[in-house]
N, C-alpha and C. Protein backbone atom coordinates (compact mmCIF):
# COMPACT_ATOMS: atom_id res chain seq x y z
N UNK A 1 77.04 100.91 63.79
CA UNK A 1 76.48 100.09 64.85
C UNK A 1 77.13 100.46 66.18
N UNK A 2 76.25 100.45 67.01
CA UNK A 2 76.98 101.02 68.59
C UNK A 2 77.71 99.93 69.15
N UNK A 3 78.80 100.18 70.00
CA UNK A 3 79.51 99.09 70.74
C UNK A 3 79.52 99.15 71.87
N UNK A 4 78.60 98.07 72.61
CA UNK A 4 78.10 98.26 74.05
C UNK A 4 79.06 97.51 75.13
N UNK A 5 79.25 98.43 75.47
CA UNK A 5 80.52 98.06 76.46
C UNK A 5 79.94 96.72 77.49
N UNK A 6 80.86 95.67 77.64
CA UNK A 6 80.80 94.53 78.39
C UNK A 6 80.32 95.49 80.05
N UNK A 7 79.51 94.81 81.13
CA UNK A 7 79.10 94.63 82.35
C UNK A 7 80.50 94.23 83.02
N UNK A 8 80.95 92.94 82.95
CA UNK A 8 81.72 92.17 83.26
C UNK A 8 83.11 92.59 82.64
N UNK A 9 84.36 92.70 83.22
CA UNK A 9 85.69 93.75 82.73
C UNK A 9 86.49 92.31 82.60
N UNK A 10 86.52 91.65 81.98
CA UNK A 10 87.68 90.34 81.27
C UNK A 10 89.11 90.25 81.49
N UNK A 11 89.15 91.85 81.19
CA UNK A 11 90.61 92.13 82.05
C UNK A 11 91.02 92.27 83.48
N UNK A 12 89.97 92.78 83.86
CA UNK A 12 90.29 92.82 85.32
C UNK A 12 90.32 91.22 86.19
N UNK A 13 89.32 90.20 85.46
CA UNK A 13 89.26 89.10 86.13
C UNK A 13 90.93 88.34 85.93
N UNK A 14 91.01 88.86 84.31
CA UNK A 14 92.45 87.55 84.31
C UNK A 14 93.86 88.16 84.40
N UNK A 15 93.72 89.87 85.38
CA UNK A 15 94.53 90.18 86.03
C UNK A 15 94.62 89.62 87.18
N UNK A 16 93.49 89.12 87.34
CA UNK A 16 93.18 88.79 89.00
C UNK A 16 93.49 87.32 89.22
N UNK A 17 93.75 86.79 88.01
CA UNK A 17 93.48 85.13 87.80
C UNK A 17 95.30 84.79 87.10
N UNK A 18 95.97 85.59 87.30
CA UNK A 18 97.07 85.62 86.67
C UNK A 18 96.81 85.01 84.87
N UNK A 19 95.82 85.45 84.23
CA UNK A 19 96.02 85.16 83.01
C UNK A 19 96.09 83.76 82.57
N UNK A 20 95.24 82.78 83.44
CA UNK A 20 95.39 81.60 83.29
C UNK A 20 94.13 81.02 83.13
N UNK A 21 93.73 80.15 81.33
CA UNK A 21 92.03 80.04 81.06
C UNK A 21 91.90 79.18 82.12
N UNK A 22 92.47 77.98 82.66
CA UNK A 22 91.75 77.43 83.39
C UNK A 22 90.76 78.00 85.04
N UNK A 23 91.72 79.29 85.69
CA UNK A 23 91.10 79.85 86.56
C UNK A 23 90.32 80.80 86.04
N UNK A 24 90.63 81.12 84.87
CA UNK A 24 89.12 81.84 84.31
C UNK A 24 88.06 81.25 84.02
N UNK A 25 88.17 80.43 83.66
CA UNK A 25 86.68 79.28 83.49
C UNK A 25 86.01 78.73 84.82
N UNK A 26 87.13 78.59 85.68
CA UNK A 26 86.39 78.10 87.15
C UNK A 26 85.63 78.75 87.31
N UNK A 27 86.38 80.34 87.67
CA UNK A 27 85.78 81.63 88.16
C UNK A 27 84.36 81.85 87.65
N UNK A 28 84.76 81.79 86.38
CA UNK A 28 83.39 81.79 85.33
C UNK A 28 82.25 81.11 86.01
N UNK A 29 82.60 79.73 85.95
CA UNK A 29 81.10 79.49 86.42
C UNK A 29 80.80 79.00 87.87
N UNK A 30 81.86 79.40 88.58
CA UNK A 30 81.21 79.95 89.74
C UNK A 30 80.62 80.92 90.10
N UNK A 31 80.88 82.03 89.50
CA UNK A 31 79.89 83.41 89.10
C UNK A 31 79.07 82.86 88.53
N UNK A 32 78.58 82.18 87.57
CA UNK A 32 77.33 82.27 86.90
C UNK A 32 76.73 81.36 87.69
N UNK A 33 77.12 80.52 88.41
CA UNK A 33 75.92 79.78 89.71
C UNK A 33 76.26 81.03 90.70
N UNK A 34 76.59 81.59 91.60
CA UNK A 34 76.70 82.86 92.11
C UNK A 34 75.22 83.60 91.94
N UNK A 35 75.64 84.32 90.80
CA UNK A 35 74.67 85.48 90.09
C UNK A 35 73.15 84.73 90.01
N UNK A 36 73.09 83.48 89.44
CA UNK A 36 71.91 82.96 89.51
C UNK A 36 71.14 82.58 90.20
N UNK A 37 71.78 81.98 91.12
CA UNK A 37 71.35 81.59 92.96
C UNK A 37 71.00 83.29 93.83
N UNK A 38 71.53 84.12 93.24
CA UNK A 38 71.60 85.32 94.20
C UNK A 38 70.12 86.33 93.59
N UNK A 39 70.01 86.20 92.12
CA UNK A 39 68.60 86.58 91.43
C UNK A 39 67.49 85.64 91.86
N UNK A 40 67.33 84.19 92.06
CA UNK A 40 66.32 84.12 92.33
C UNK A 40 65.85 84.47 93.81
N UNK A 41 67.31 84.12 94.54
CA UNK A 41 66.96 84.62 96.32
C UNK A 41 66.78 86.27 96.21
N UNK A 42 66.72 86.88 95.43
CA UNK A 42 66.82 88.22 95.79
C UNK A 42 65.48 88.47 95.33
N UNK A 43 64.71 88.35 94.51
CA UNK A 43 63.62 87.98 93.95
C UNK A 43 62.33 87.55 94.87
N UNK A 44 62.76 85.97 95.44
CA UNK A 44 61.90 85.89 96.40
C UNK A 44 61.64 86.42 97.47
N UNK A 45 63.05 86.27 97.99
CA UNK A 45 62.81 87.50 99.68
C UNK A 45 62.19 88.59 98.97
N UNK A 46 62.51 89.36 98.22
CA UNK A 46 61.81 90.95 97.95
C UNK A 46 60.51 90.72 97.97
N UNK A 47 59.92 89.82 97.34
CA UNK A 47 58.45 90.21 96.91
C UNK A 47 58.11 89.14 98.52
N UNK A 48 58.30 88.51 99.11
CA UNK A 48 57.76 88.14 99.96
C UNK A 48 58.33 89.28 101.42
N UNK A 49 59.17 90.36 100.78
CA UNK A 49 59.37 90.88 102.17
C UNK A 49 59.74 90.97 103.41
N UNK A 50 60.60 89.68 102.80
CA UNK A 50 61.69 89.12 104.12
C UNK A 50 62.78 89.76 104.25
N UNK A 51 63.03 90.43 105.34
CA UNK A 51 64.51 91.25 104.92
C UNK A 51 65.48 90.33 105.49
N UNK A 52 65.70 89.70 106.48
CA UNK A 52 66.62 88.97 107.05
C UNK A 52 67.26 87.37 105.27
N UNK A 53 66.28 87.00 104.74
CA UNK A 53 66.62 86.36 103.78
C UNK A 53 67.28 87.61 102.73
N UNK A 54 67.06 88.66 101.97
CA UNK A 54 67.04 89.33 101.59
C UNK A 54 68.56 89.61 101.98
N UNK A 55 69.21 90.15 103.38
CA UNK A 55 69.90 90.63 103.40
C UNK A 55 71.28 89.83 103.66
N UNK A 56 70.94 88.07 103.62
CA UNK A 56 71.60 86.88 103.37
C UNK A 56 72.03 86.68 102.01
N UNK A 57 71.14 86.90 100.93
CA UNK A 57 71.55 86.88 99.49
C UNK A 57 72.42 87.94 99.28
N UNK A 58 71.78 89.09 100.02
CA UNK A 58 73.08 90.79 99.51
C UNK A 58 74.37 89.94 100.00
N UNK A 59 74.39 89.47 101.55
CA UNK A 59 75.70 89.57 101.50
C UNK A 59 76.95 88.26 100.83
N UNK A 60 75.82 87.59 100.28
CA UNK A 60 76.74 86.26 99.23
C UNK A 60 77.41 86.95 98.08
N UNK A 61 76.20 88.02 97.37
CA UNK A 61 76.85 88.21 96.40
C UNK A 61 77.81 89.55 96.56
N UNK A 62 77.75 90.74 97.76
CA UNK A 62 78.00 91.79 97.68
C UNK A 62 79.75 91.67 97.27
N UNK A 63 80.73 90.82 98.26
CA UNK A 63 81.66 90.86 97.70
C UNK A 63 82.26 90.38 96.31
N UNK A 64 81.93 89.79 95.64
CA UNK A 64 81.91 89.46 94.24
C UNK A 64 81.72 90.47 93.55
N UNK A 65 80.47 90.93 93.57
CA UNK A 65 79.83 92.21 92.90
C UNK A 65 81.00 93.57 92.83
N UNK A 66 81.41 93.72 94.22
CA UNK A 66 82.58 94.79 94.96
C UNK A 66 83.82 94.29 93.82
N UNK A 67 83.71 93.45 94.37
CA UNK A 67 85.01 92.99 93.31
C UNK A 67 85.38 93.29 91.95
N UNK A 68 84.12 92.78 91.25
CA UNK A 68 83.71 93.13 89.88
C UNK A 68 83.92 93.95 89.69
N UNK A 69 83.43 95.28 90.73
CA UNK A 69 83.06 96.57 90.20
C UNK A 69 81.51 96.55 89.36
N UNK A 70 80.31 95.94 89.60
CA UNK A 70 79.52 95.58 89.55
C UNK A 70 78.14 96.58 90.13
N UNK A 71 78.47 97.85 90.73
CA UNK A 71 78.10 98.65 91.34
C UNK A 71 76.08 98.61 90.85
N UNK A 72 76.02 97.82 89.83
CA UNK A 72 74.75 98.30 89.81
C UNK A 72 73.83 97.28 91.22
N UNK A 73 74.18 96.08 91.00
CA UNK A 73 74.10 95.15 91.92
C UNK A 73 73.95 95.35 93.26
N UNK A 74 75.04 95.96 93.54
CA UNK A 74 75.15 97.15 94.81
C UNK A 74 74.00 97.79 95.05
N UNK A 75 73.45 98.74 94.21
CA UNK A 75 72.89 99.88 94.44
C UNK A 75 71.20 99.26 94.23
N UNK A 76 71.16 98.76 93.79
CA UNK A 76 70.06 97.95 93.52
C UNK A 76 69.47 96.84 94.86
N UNK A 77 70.14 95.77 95.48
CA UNK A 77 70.45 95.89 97.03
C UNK A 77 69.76 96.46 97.69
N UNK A 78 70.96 97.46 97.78
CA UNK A 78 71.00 98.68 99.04
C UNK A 78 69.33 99.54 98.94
N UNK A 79 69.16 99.65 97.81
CA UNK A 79 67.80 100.05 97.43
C UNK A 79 66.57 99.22 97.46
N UNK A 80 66.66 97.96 97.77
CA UNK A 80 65.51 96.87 98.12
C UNK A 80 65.43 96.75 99.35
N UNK A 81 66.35 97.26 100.21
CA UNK A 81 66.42 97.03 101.71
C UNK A 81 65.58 98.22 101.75
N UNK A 82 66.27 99.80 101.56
CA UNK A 82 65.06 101.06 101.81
C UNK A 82 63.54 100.74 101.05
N UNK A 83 63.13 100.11 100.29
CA UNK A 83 61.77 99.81 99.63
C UNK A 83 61.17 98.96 100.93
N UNK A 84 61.60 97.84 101.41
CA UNK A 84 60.96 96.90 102.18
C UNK A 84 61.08 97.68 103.59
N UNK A 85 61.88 98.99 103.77
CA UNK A 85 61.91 99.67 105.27
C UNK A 85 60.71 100.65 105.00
N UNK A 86 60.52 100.89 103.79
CA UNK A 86 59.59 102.32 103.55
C UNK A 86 58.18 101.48 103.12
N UNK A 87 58.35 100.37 103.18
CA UNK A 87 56.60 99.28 102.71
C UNK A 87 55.81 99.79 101.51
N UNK A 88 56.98 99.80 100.35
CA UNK A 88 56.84 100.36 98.92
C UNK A 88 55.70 99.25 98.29
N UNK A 89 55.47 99.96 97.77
CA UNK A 89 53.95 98.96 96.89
C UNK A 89 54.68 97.07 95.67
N UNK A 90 53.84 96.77 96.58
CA UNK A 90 54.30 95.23 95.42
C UNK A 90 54.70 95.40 93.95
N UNK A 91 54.14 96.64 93.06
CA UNK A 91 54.77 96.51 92.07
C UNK A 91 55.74 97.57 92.04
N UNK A 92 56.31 98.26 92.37
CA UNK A 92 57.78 98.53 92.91
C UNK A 92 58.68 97.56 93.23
N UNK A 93 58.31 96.99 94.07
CA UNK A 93 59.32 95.55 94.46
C UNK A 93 59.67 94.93 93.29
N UNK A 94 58.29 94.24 92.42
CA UNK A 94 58.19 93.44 91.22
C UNK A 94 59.11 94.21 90.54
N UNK A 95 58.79 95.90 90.39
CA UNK A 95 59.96 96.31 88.87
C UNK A 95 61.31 96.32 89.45
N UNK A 96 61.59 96.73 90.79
CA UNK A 96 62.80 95.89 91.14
C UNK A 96 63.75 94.77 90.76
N UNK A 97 62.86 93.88 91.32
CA UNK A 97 63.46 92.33 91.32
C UNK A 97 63.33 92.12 89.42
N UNK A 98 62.28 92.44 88.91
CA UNK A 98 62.85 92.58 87.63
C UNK A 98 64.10 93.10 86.65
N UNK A 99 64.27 94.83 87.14
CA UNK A 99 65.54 95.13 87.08
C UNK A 99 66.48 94.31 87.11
N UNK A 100 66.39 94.11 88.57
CA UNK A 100 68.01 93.20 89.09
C UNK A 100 68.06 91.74 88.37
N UNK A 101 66.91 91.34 87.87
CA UNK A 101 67.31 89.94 87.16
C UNK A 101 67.47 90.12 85.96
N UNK A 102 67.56 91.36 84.93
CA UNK A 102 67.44 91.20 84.05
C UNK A 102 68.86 92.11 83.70
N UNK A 103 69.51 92.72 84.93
CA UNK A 103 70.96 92.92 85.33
C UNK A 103 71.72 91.92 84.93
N UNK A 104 71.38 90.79 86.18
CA UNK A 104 72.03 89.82 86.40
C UNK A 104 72.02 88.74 85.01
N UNK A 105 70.85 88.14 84.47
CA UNK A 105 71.04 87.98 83.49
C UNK A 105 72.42 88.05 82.24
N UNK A 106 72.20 89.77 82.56
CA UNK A 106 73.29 89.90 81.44
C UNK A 106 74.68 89.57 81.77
N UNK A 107 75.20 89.68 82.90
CA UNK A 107 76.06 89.64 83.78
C UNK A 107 76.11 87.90 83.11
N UNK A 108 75.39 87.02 83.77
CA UNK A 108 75.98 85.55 83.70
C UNK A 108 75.92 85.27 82.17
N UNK A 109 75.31 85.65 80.88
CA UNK A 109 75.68 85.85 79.71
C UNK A 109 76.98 86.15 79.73
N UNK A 110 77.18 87.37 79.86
CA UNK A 110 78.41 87.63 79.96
C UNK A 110 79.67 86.72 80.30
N UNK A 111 79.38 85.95 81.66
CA UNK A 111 80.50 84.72 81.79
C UNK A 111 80.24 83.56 81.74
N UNK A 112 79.40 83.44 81.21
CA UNK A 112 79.27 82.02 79.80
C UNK A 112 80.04 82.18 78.45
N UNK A 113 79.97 83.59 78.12
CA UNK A 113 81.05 83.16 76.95
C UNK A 113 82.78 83.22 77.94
N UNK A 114 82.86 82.86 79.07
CA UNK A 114 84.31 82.75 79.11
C UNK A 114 84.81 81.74 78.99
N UNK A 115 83.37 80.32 79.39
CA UNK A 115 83.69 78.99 79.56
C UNK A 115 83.83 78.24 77.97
């Protein structure tokens, strides 16, 4: 059976958290309201084509993401801003914002099992 490496690095957070569950659980689900609030705003601005909302959600979640090391998040972003500059077809956007929620998704899975 394959072993699919975690999104989310456990170690790196409770290096960051001095190894203590209670600031790992905060953290936890403040990321997972984070990540969830930031998929549906990223979602709507895209397909409605708002870049100024759009580029309000990048920057809530970008440092978190940075942090993480989360790079897909990033690049995914950075790549909805060039789609809505280049007036890419609605279902481009759609497999987009799909992508990225189904990213993110795994991501707040991911720190639900910390709580």
């Amino acid at each position: 059976m394959e072993n699919k490496e975690n999104l989310v690095d456990v170690q790196l957070i409770r290096d960051m958290l001095y190894d203590d569950d209670g600031y790992v659980k905060e953290f936890s689900n403040a990321s997972i309201q984070s990540f969830g609030e930031f998929k549906q705003h990223f979602k709507e601005s895209l397909l409605a084509r708002e870049m100024d909302e759009l580029r309000r959600a990048g920057h809530k979640i970008k440092p978190v993401a940075m942090m993480l090391k989360l790079d897909p998040v990033i690049e995914m972003y950075d790549t909805s801003k060039t789609y809505l500059e280049e007036n890419r077809s609605t279902e481009e956007l759609a497999d987009l914002a799909d992508d990225m929620e189904t990213y993110c998704d795994t991501v707040i899975a991911e720190f639900q099992e910390l709580v």
